[in-house]
Each structure stands twice: as C-alpha cells, then as structure tokens.
N, C-alpha and C. Protein backbone atom coordinates (compact mmCIF):
# COMPACT_ATOMS: atom_id res chain seq x y z
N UNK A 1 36.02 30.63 18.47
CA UNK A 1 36.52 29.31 18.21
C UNK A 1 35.81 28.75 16.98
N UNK A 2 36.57 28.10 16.07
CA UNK A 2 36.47 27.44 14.63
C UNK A 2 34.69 26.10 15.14
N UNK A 3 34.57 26.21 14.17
CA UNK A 3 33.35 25.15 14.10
C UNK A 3 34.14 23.96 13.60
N UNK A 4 33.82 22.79 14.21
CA UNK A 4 34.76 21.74 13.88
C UNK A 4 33.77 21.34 12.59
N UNK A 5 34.88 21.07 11.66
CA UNK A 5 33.16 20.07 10.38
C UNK A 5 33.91 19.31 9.56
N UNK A 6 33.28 17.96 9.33
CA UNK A 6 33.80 17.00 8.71
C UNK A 6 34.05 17.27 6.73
N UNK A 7 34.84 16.72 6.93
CA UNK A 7 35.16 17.08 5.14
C UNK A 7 33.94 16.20 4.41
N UNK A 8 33.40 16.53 3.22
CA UNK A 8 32.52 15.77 2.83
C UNK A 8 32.50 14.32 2.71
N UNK A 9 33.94 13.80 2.07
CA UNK A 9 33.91 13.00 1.08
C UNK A 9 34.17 11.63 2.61
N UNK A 10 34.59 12.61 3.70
CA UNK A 10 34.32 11.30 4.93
C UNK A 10 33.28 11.42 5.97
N UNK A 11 32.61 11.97 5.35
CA UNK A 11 31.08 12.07 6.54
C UNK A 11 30.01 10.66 5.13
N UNK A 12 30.16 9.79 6.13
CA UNK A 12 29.02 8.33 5.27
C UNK A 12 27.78 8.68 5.74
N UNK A 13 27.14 9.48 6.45
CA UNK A 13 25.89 9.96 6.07
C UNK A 13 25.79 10.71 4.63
N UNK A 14 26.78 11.07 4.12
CA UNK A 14 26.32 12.10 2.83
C UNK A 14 27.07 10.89 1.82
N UNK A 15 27.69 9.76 2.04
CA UNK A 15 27.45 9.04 0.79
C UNK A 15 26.32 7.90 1.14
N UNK A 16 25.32 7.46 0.46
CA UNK A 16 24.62 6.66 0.17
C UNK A 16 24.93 5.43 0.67
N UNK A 17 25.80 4.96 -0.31
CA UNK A 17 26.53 3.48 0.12
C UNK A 17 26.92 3.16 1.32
N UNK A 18 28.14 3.91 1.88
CA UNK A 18 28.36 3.99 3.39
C UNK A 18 27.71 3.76 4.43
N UNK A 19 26.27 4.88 4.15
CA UNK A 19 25.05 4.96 5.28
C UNK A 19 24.49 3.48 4.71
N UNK A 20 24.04 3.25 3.74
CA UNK A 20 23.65 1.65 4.11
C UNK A 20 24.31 0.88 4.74
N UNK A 21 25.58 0.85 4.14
CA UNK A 21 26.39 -0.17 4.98
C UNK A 21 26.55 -0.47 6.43
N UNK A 22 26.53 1.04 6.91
CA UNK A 22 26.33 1.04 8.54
C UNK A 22 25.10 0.89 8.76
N UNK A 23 23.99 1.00 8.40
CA UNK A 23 23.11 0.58 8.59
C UNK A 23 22.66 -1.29 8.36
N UNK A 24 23.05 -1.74 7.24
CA UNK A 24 23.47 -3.27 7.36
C UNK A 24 23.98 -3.60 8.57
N UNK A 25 25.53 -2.77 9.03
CA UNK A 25 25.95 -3.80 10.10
C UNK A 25 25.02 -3.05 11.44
N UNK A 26 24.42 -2.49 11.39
CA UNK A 26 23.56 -2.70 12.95
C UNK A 26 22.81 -4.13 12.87
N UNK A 27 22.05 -4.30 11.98
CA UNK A 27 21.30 -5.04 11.59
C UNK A 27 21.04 -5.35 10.48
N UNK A 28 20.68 -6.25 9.88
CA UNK A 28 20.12 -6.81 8.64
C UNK A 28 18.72 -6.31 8.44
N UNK A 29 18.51 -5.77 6.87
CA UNK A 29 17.46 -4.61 6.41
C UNK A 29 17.07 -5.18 5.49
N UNK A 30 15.88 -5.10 5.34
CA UNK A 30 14.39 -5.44 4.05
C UNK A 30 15.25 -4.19 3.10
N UNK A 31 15.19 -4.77 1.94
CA UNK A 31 14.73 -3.72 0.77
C UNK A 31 14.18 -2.49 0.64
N UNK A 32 12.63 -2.58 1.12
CA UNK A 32 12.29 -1.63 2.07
C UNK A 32 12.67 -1.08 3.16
N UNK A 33 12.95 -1.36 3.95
CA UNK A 33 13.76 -0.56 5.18
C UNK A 33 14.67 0.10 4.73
N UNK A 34 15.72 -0.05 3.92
CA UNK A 34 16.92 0.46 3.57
C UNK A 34 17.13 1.49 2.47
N UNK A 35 15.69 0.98 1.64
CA UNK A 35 15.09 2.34 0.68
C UNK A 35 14.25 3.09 1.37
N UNK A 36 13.28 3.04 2.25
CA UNK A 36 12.85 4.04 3.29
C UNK A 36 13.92 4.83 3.49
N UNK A 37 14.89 4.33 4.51
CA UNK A 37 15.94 5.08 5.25
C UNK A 37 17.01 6.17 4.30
N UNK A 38 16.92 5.37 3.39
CA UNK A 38 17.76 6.50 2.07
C UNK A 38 16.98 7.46 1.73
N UNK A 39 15.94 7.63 1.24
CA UNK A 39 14.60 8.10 0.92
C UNK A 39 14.54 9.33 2.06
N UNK A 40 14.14 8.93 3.33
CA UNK A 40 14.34 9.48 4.51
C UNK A 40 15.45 10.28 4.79
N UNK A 41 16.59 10.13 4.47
CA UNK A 41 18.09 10.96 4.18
C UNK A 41 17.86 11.80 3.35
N UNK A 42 17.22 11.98 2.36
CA UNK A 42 17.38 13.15 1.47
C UNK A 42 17.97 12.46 0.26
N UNK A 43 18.21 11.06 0.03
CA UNK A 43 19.12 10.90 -0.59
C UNK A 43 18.18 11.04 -2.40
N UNK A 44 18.67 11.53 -3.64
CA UNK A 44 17.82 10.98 -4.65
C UNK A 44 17.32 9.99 -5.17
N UNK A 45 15.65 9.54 -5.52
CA UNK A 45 15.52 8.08 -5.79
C UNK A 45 16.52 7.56 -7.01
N UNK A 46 16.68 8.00 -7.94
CA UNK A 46 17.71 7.14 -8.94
C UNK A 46 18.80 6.93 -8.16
N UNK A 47 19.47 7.56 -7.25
CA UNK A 47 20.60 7.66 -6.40
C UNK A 47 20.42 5.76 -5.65
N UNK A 48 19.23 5.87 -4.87
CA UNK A 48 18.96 5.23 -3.80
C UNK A 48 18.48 3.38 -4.73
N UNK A 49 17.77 3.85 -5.86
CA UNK A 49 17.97 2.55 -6.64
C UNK A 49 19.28 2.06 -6.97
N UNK A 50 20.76 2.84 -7.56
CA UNK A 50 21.73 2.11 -7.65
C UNK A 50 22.32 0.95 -6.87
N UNK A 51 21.76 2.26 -5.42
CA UNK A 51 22.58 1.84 -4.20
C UNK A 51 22.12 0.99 -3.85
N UNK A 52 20.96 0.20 -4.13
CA UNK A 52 19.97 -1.14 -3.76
C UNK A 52 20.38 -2.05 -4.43
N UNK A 53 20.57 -1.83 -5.62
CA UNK A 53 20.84 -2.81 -6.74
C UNK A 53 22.71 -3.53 -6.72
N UNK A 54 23.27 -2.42 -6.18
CA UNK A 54 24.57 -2.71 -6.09
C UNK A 54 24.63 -3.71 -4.43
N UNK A 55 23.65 -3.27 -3.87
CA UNK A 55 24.12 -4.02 -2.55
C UNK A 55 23.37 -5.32 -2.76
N UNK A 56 22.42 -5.61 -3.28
CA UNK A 56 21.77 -7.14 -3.93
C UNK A 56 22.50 -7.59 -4.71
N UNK A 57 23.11 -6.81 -5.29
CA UNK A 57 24.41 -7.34 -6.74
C UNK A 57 25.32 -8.62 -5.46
N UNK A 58 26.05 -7.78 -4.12
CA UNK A 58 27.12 -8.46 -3.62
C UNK A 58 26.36 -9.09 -2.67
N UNK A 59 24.71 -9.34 -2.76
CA UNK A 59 24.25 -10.32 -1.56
C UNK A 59 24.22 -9.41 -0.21
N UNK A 60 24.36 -8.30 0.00
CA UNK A 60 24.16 -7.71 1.33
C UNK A 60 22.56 -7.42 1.49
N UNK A 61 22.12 -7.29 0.57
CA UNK A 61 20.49 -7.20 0.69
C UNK A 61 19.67 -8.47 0.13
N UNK A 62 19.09 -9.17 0.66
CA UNK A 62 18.67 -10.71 0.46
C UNK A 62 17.31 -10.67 1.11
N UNK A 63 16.27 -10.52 1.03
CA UNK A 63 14.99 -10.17 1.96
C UNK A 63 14.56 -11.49 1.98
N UNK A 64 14.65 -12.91 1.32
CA UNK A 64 14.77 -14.15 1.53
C UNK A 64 15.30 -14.69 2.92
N UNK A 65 16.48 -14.24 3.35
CA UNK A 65 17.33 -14.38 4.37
C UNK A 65 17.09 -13.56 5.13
N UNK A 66 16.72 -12.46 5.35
CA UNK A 66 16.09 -11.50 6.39
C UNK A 66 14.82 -12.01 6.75
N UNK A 67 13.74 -12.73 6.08
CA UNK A 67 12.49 -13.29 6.33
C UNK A 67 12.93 -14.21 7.33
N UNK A 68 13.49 -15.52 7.43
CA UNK A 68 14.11 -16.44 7.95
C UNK A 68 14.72 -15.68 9.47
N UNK A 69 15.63 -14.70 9.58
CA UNK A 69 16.03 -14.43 10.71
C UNK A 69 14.85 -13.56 11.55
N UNK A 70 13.64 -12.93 10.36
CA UNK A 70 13.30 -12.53 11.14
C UNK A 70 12.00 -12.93 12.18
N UNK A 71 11.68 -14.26 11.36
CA UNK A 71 10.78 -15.50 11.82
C UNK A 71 11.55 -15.85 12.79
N UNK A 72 12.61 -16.34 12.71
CA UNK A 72 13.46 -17.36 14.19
C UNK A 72 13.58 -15.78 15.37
N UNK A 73 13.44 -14.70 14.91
CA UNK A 73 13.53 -13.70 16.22
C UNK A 73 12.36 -13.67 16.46
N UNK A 74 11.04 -13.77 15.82
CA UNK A 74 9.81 -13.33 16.35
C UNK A 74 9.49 -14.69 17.29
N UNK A 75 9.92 -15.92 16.81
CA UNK A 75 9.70 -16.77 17.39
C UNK A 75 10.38 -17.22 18.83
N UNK A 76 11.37 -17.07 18.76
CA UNK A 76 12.34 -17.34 19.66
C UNK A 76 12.26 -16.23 20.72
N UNK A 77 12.73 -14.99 20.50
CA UNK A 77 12.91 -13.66 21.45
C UNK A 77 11.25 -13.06 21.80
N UNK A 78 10.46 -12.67 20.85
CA UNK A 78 9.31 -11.75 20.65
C UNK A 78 7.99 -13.37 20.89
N UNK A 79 8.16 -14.38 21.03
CA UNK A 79 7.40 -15.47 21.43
C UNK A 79 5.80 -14.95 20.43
N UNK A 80 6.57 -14.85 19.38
CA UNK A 80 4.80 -14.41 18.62
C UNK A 80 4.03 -15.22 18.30
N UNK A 81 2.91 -15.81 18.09
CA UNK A 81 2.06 -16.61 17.55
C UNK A 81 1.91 -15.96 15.88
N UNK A 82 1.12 -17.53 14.73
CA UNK A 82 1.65 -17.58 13.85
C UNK A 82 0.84 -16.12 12.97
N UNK A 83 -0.04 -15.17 13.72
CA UNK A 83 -0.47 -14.39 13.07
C UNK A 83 0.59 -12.99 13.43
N UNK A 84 0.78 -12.98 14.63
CA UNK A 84 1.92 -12.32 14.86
C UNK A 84 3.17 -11.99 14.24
N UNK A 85 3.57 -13.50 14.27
CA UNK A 85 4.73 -13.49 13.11
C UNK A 85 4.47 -12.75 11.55
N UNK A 86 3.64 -13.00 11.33
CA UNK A 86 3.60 -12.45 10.09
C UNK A 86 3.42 -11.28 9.48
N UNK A 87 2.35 -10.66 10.50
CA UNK A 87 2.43 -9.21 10.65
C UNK A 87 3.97 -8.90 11.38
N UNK A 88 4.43 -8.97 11.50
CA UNK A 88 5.49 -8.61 12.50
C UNK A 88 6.65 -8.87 10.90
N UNK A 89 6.86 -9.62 10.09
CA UNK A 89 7.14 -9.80 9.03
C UNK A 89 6.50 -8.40 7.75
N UNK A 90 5.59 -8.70 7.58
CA UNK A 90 4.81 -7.43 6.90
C UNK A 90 5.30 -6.11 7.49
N UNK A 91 5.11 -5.85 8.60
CA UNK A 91 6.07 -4.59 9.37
C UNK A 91 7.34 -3.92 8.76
N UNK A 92 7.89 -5.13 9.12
CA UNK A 92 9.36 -4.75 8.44
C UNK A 92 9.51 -4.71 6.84
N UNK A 93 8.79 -4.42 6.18
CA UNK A 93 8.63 -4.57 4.80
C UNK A 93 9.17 -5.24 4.24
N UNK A 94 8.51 -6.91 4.30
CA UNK A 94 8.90 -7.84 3.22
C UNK A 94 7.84 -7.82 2.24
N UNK A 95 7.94 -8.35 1.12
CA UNK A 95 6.86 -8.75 0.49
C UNK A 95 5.53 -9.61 0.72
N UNK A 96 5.23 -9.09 0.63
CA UNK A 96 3.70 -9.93 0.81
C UNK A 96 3.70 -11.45 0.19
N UNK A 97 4.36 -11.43 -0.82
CA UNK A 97 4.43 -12.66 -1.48
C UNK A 97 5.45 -14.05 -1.06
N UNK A 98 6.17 -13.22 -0.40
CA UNK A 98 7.67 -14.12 0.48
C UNK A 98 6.89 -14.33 1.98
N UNK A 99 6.38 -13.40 2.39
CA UNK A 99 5.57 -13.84 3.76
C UNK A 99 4.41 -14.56 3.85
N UNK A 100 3.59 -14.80 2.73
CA UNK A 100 2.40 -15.69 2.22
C UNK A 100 3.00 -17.00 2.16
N UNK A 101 4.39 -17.31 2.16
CA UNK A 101 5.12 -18.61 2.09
C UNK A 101 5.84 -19.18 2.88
N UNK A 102 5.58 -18.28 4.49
CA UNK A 102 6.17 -18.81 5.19
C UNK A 102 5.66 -20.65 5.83
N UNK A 103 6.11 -21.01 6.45
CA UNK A 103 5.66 -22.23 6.67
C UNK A 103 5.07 -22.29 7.79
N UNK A 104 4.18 -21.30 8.55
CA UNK A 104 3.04 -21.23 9.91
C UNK A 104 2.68 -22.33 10.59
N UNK A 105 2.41 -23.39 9.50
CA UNK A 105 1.81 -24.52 10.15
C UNK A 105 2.89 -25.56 10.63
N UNK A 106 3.91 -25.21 10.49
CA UNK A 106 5.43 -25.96 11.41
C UNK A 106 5.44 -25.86 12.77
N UNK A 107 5.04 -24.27 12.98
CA UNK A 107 5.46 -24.08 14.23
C UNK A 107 4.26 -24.14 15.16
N UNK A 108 4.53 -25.07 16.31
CA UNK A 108 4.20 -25.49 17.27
C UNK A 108 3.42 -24.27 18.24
N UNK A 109 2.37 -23.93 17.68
CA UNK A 109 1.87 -22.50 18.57
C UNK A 109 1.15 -22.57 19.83
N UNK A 110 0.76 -23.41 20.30
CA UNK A 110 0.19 -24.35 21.57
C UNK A 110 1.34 -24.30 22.68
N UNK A 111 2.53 -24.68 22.07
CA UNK A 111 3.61 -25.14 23.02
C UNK A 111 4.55 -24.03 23.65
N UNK A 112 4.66 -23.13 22.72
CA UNK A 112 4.47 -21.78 22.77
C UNK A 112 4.01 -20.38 23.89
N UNK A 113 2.89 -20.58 23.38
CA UNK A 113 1.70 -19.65 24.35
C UNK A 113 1.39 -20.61 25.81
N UNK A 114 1.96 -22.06 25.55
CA UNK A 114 1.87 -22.81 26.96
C UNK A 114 3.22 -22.22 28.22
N UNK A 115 4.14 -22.11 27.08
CA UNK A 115 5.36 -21.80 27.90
C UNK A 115 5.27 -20.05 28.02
N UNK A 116 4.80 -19.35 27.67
CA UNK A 116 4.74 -17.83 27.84
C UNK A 116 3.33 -17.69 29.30
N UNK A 117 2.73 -18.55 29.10
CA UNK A 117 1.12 -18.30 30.39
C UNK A 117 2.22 -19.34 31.38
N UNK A 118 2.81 -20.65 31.24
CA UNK A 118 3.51 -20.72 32.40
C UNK A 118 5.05 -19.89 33.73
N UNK A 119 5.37 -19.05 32.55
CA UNK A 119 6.15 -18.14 33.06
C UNK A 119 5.64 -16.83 33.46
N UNK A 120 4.28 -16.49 33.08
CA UNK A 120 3.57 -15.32 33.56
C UNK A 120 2.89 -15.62 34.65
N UNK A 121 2.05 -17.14 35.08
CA UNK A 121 1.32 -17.23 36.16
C UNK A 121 1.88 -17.16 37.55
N UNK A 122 3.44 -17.29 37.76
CA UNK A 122 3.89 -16.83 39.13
C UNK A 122 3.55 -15.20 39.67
N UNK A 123 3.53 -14.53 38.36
CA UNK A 123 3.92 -12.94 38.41
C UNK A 123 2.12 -12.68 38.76
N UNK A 124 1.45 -13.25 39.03
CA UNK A 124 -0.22 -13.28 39.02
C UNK A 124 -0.84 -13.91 40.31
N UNK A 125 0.10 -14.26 41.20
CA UNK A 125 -0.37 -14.86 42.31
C UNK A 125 -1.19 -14.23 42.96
N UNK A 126 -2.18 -14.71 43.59
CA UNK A 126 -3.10 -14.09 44.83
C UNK A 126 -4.34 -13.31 43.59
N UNK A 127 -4.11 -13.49 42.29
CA UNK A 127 -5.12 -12.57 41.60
C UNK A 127 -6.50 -13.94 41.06
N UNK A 128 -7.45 -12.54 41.41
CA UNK A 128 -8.67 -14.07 41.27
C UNK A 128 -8.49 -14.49 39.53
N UNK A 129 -9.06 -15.79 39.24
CA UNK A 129 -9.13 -16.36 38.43
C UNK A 129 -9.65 -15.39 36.98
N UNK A 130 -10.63 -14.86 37.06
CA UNK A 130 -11.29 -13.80 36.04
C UNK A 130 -10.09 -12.45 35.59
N UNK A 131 -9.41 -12.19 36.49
CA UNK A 131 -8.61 -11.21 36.26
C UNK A 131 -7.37 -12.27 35.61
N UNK A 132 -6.83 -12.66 36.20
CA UNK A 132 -5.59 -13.64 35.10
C UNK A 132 -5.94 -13.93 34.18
N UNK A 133 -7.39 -14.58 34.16
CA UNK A 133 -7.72 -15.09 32.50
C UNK A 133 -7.95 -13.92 31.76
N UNK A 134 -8.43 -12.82 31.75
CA UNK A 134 -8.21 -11.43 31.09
C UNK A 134 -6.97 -10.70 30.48
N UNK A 135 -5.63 -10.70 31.99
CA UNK A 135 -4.65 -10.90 31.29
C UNK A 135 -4.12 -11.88 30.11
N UNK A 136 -3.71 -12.89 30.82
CA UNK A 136 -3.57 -14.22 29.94
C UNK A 136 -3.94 -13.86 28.48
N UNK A 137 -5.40 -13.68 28.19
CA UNK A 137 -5.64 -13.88 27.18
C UNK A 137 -5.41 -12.84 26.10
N UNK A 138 -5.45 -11.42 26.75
CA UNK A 138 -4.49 -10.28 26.51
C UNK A 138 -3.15 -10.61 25.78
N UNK A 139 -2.39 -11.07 26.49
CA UNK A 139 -1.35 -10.86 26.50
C UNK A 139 -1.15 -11.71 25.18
N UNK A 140 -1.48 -13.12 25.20
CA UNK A 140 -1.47 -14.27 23.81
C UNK A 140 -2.11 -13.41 22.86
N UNK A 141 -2.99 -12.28 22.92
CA UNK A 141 -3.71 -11.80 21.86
C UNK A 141 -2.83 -10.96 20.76
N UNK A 142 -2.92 -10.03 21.95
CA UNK A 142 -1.57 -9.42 21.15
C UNK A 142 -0.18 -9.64 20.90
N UNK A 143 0.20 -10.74 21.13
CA UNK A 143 1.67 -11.74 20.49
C UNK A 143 1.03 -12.29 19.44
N UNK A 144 -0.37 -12.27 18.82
CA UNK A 144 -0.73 -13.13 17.73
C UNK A 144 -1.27 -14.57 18.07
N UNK A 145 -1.57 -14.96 18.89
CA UNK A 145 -2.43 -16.13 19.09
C UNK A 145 -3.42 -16.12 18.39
N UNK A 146 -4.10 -17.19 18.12
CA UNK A 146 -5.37 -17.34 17.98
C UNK A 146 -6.05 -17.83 19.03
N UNK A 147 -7.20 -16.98 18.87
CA UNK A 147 -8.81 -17.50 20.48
C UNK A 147 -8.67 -18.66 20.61
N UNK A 148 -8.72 -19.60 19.53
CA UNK A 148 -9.06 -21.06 19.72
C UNK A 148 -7.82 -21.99 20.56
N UNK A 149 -6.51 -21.35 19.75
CA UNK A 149 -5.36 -21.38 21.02
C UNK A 149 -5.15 -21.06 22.38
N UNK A 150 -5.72 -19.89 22.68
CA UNK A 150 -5.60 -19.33 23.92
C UNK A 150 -6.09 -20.03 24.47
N UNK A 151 -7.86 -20.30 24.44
CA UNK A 151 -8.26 -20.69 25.03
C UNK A 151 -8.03 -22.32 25.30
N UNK A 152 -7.52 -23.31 24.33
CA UNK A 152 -6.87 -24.80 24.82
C UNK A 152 -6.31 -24.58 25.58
N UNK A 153 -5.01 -23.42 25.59
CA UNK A 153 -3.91 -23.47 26.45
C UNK A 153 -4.38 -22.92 28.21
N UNK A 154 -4.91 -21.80 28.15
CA UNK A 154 -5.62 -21.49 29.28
C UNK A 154 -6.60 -22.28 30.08
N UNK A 155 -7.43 -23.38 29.43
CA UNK A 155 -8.16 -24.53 29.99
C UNK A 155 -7.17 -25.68 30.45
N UNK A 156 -5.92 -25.62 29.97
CA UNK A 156 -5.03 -26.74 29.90
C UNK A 156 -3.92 -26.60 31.08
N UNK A 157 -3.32 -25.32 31.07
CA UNK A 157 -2.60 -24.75 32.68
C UNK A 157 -2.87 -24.35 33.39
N UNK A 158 -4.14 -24.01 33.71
CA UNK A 158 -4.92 -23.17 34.70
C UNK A 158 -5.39 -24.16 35.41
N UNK A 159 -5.08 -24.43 36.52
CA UNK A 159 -5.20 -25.68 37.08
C UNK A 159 -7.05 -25.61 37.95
N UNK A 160 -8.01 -26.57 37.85
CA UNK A 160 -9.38 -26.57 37.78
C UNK A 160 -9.83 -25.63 39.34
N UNK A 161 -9.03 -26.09 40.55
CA UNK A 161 -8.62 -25.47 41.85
C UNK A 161 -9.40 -23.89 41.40
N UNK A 162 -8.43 -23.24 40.70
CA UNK A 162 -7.84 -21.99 40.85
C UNK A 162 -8.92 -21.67 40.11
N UNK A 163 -9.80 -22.04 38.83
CA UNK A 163 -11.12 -21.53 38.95
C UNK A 163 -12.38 -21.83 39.51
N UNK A 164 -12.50 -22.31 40.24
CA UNK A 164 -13.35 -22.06 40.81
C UNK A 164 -13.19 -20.93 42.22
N UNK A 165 -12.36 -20.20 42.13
CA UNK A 165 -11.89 -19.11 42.90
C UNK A 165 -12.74 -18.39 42.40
C-alpha cells in the first residue's frame, strides 16, 4: 500500500508564513517566540527575518500588545505578583526594555495574594499553624510576591486564634 504524502506546496509546515500564521492563531507570539519556532523548524534565518518583518508589516506581530495581554493573563488567570509578572513577561521573550515599563506599581499586590491565601486556607484545615504558614508563604513566593507582602497578608488573614495553635 502507497504512502499517503502531502504535496509540498500544501503542507504549511514547509512554508514559513503559513506555520506562523497557525501558530499566531493558537495564540498571540513575541517576536521571539515566533523566530525561535521558525529557527526551530529548520527554517533559514534570512528566510525567517522576511517572514517577521512581513507579519509586523500587517500588525500580526506587535510585542507592545502581546506585553499587555500577557500582563492581564499573568494577573488575572496565573494570580502572579509584580515580580512574577515580569519574569513571566521576560519568559516569553519580550524585551527587556518594554517590560522595564510596565506599570507594577498599579497593581494592587496585597489584594491579590489576600484573595489567593483566602481561597487556599479551606484546602488547609485541621493543619497546625507553622505548616500553613510554610505553605502560604511558598506558594505567594513562587507566584512572585514579595516577603514584605506575604508576610502583611499572612499576619492580616490568619486569624490570631489559629496561631497560637
């Protein structure tokens, strides 16, 4: 039996453009991400610069506007604190210089890490006080809190009762 195989000129992994494009509509891509991923294909770098330049030409690549969605997801979905966010920004390869400008000190990071330790302390019941605050502070750590945060917020919902347990 015949090997089934796609004709070249309609397999969009072997054109450039295409594979970005499907890659755009999964999601919206850094500059970087999308030259990685070409790069990563095999594709040639002069190849993979056109194909960057043509998709910034029609606005499909905007890392301005990818910064922005990807602040309101770290914030909103991924509940990051403001060091979080930013590494979490840096990750996805924005510029260093577009993420040095985000506006950190807007967002409300107290109110935050208040509402993430009040939806975790049911899941913690019956656990002594020393072990939750370990988690707790875990957990804000690595979402990007800062100590000085954690710890307001953890002195602030942890109701006085429950330590002296």
């Amino acid at each position: 039996m015949k090997k089934k195989t796609r004709s070249r000129s309609r397999d969009s992994t072997l054109d450039p453009f295409s594979y970005s494009l499907r890659l755009i509509n999964i999601r919206g891509r850094t500059e970087h991400e999308l030259r990685s991923r070409l790069l990563e294909k095999g594709f040639d770098s002069s190849v993979v610069d056109r194909v960057i330049e043509r998709l910034k030409d029609i606005e499909l690549i905007d890392d301005e506007r990818i910064l922005n969605e990807i602040v309101e997801y770290g914030r909103r979905i991924k509940r990051l604190g403001r060091y979080g966010l930013r590494q979490f920004c840096l990750k996805r390869g924005l510029p260093k210089e577009l993420v040095d400008n985000i506006p950190l000190e807007e967002i409300d990071e107290e109110a935050m890490a208040e509402e993430l330790v009040k939806n975790r302390l049911p899941q913690m019941e019956g656990l002594p006080w020393e072990k939750k605050r370990r988690r707790l502070y875990g957990l804000l750590s690595r979402r990007g809190y800062s100590s000085e945060t954690i710890w307001n917020v953890l002195n602030r919902v942890v109701p006085e009762s429950e330590k002296s347990n």
